[in-house]
PDB file of N, CA and C in Angstrom:
ATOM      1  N   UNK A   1       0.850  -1.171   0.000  1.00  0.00           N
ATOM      2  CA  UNK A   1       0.000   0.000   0.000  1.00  0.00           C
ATOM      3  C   UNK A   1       0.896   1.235   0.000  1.00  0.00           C
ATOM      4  N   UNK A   2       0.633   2.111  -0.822  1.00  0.00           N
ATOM      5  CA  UNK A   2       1.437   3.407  -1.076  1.00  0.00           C
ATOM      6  C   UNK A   2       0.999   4.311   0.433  1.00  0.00           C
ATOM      7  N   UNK A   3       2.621   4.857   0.763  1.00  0.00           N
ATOM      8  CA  UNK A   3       2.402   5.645   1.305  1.00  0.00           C
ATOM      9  C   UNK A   3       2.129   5.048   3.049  1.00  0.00           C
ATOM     10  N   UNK A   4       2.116   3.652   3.085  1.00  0.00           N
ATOM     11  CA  UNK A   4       2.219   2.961   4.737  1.00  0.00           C
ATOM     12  C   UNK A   4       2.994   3.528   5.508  1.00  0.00           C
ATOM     13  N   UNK A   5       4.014   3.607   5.164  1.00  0.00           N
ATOM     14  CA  UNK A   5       5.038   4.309   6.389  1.00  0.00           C
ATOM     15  C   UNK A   5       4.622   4.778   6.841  1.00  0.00           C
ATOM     16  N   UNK A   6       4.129   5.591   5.987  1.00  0.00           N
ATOM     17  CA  UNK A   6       4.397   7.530   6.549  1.00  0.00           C
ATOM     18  C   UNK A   6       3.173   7.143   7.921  1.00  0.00           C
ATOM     19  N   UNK A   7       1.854   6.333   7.687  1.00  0.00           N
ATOM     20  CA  UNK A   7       1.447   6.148   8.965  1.00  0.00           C
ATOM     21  C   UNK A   7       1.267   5.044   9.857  1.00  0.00           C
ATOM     22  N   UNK A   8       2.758   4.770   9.915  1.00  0.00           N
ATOM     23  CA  UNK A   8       3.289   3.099  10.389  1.00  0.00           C
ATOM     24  C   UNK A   8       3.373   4.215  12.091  1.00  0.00           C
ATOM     25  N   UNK A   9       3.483   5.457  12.430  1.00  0.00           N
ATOM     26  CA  UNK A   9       3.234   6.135  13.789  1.00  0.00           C
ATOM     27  C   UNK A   9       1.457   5.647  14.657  1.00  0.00           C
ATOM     28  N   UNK A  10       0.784   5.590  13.516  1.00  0.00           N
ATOM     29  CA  UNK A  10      -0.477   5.849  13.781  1.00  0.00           C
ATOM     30  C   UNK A  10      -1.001   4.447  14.374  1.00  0.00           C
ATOM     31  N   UNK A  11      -0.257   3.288  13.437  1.00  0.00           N
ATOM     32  CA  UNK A  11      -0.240   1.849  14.022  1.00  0.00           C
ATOM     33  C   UNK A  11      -0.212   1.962  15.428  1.00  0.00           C
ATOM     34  N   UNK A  12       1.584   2.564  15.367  1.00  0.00           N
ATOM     35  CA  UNK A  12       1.636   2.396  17.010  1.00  0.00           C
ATOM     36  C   UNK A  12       0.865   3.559  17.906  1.00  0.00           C
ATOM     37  N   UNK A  13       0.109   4.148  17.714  1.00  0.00           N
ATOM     38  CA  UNK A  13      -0.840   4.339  18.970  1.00  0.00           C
ATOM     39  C   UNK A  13      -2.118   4.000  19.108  1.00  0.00           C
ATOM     40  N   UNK A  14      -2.983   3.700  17.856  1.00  0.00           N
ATOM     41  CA  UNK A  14      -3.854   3.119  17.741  1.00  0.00           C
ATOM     42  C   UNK A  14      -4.432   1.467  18.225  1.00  0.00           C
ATOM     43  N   UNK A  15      -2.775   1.021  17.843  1.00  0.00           N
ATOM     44  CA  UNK A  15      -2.908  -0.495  17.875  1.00  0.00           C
ATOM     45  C   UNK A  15      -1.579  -1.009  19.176  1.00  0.00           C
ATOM     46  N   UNK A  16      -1.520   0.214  20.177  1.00  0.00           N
ATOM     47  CA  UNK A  16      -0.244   0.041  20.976  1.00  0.00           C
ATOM     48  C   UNK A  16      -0.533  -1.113  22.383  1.00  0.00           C
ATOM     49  N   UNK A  17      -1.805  -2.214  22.242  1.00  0.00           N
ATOM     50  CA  UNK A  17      -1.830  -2.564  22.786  1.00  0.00           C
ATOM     51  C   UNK A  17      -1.414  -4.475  22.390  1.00  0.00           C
ATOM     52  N   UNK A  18      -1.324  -4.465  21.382  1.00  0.00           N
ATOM     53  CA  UNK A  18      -0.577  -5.332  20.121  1.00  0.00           C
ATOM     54  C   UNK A  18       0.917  -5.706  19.918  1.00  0.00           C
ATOM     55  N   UNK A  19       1.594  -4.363  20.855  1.00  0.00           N
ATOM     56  CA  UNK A  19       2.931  -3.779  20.678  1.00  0.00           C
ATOM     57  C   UNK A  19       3.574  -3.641  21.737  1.00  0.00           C
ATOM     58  N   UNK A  20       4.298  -4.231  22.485  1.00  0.00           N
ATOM     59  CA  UNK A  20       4.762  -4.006  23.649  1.00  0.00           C
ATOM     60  C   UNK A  20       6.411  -1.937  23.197  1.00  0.00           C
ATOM     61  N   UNK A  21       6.624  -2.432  22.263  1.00  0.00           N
ATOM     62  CA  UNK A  21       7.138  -1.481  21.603  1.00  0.00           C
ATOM     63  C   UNK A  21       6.436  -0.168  21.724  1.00  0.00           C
ATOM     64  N   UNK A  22       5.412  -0.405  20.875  1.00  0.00           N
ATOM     65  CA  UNK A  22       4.217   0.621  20.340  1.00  0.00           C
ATOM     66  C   UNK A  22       3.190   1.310  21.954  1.00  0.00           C
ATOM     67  N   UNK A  23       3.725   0.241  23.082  1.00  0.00           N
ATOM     68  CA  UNK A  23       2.781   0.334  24.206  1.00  0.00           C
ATOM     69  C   UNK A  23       4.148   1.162  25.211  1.00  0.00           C
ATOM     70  N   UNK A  24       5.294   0.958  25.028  1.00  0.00           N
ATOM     71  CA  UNK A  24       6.185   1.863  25.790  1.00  0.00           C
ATOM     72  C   UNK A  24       6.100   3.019  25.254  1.00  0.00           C
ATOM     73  N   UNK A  25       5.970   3.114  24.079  1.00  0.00           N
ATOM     74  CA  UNK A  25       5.795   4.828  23.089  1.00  0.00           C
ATOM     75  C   UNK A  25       4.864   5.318  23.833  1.00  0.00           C
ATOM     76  N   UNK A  26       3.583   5.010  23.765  1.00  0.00           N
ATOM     77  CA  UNK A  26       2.623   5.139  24.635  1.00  0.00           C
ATOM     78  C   UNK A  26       2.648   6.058  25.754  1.00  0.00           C
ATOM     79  N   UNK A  27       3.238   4.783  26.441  1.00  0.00           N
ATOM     80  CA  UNK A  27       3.246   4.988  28.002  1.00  0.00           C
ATOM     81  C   UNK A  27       4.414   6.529  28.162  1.00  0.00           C
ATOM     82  N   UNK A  28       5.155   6.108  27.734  1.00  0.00           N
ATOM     83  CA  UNK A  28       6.719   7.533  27.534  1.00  0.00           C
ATOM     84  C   UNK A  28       5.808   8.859  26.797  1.00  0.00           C
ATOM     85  N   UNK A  29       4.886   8.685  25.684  1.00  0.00           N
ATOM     86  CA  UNK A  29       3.807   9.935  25.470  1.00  0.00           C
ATOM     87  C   UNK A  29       3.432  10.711  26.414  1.00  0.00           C
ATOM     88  N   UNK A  30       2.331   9.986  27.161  1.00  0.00           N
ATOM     89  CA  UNK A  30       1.645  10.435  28.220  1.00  0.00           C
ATOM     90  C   UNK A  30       2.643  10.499  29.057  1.00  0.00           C
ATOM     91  N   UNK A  31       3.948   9.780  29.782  1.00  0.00           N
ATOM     92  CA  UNK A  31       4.229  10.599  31.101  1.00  0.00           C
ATOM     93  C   UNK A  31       5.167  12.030  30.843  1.00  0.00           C
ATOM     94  N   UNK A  32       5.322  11.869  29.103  1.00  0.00           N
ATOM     95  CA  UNK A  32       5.933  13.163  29.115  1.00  0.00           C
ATOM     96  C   UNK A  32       5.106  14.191  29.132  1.00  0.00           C
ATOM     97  N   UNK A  33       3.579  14.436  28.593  1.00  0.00           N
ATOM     98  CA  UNK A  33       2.711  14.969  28.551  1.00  0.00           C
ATOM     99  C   UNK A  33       2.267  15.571  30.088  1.00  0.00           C
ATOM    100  N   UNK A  34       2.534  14.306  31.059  1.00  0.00           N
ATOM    101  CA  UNK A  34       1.897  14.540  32.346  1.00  0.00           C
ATOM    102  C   UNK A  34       3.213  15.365  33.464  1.00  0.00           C
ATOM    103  N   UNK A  35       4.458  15.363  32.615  1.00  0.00           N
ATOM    104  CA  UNK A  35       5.484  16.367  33.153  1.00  0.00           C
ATOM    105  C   UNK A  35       5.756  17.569  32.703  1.00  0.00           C
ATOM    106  N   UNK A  36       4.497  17.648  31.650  1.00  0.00           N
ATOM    107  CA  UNK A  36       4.711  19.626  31.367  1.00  0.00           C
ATOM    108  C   UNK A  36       5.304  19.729  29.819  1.00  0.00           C
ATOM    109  N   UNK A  37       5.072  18.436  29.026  1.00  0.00           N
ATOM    110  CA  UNK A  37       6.238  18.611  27.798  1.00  0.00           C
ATOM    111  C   UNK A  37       4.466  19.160  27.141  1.00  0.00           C
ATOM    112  N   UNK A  38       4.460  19.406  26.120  1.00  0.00           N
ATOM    113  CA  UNK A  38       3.424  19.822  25.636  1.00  0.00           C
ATOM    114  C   UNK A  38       3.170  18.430  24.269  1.00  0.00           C
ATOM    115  N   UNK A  39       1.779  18.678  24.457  1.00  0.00           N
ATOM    116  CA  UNK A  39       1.842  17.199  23.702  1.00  0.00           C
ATOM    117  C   UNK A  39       2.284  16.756  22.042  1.00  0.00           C
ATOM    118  N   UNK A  40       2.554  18.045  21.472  1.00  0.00           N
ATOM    119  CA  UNK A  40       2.900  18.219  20.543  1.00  0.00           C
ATOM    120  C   UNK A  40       3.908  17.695  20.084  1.00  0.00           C
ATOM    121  N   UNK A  41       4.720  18.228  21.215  1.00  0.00           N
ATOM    122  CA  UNK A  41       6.428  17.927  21.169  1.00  0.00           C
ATOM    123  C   UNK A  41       6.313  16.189  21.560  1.00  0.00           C
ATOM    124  N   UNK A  42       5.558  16.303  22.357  1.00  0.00           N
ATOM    125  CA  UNK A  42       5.805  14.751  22.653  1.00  0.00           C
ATOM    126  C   UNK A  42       5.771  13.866  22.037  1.00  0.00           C
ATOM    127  N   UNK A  43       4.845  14.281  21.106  1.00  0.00           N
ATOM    128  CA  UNK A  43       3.832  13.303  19.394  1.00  0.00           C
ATOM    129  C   UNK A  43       5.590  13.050  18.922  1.00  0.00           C
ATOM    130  N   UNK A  44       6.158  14.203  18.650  1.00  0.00           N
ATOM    131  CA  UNK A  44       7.426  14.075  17.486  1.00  0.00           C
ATOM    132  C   UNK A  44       8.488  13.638  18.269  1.00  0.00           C
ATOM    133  N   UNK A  45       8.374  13.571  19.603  1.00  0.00           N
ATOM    134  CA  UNK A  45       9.449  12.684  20.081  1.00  0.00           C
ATOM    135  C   UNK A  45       9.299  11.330  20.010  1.00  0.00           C
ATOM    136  N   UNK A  46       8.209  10.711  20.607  1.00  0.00           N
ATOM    137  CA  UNK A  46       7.933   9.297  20.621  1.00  0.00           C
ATOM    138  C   UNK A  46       7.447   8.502  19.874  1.00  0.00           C
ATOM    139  N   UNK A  47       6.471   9.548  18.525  1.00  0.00           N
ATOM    140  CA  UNK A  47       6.413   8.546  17.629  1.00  0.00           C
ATOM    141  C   UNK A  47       6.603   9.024  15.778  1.00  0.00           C
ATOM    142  N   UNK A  48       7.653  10.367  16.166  1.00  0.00           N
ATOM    143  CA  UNK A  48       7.949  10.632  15.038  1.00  0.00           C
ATOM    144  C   UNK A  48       6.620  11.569  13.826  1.00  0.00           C
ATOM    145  N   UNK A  49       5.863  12.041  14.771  1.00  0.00           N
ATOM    146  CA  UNK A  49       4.291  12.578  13.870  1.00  0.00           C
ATOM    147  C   UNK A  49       4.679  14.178  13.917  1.00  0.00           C
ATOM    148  N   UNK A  50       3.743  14.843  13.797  1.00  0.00           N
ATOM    149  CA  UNK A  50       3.497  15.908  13.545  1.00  0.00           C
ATOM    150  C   UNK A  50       1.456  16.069  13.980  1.00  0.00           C
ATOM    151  N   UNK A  51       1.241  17.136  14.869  1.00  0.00           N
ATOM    152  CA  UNK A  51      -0.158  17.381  14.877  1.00  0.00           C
ATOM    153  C   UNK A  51      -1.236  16.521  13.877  1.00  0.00           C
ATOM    154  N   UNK A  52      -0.706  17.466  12.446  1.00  0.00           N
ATOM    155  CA  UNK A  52      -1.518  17.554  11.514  1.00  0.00           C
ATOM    156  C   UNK A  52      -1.253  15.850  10.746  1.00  0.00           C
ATOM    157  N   UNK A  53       0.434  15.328  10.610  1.00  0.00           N
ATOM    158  CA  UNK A  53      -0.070  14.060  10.325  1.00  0.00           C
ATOM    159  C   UNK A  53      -0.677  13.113  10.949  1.00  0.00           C
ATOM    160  N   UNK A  54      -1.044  13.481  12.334  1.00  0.00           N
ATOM    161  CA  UNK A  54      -1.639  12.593  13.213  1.00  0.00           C
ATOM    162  C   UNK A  54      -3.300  12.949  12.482  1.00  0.00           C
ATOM    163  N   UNK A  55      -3.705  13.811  12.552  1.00  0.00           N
ATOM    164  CA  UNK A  55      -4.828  14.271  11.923  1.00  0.00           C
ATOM    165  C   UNK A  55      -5.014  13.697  10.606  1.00  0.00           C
ATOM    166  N   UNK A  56      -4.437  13.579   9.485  1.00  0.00           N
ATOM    167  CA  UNK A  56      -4.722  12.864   8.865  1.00  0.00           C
ATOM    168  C   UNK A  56      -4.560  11.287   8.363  1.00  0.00           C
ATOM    169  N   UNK A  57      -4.132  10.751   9.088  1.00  0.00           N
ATOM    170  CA  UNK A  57      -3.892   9.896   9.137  1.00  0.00           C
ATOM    171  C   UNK A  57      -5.026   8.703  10.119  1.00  0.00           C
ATOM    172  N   UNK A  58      -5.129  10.117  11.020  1.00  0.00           N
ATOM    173  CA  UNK A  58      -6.654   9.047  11.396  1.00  0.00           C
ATOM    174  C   UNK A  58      -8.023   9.441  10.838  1.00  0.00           C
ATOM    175  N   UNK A  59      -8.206  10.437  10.176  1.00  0.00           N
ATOM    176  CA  UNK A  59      -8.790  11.376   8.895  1.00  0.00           C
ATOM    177  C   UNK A  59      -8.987   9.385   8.066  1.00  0.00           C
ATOM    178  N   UNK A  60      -8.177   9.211   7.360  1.00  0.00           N
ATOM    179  CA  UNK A  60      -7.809   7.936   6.421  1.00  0.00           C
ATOM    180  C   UNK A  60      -8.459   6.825   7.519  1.00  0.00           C
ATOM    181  N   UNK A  61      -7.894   6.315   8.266  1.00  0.00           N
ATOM    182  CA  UNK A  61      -8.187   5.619   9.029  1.00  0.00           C
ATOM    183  C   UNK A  61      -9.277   5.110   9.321  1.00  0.00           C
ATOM    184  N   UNK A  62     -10.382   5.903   9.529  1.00  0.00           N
ATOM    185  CA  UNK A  62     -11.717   6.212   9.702  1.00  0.00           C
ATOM    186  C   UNK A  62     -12.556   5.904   8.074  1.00  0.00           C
ATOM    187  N   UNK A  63     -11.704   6.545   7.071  1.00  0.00           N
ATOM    188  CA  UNK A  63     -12.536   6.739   6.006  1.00  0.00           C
ATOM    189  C   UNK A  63     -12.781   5.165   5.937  1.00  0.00           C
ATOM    190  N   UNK A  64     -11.789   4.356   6.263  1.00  0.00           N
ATOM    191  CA  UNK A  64     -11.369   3.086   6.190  1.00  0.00           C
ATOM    192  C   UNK A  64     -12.508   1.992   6.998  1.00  0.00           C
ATOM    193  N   UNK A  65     -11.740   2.473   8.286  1.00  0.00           N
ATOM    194  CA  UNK A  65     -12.655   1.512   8.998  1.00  0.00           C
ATOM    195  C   UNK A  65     -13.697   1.866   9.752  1.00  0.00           C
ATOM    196  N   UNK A  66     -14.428   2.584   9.220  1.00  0.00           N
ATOM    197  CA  UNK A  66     -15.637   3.177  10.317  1.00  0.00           C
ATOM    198  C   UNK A  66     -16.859   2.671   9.731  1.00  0.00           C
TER     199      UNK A  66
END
């Protein structure tokens, strides 16, 4: 499928319970979130996204499986 990578991030939070990997990203998200990092920053630390590709990507996601 064209273009998987780019939301091979979205796997791992969507499906981070599948993932012991994808479930430490997770977990390291939120406690950076819950120490003042802003969640933004946190998205592009732990799983490499951006706001807006998180947005579309579950935008797709949805078109998909809803």
């Amino acid at each position: 499928m064209a273009g998987r990578g780019r939301y091979r991030f979205l796997d791992r939070i969507t499906c981070w319970s599948s993932s012991w990997r994808a479930a430490a990203g997770y977990v390291l998200w939120i406690r950076a979130i819950k120490h003042g990092m802003p969640w933004e920053e946190a998205l592009r630390r732990e799983f490499g996204a951006t706001p807006a590709s998180l947005a579309d990507a579950l935008v797709r996601w949805h078109l998909v499986n809803d």
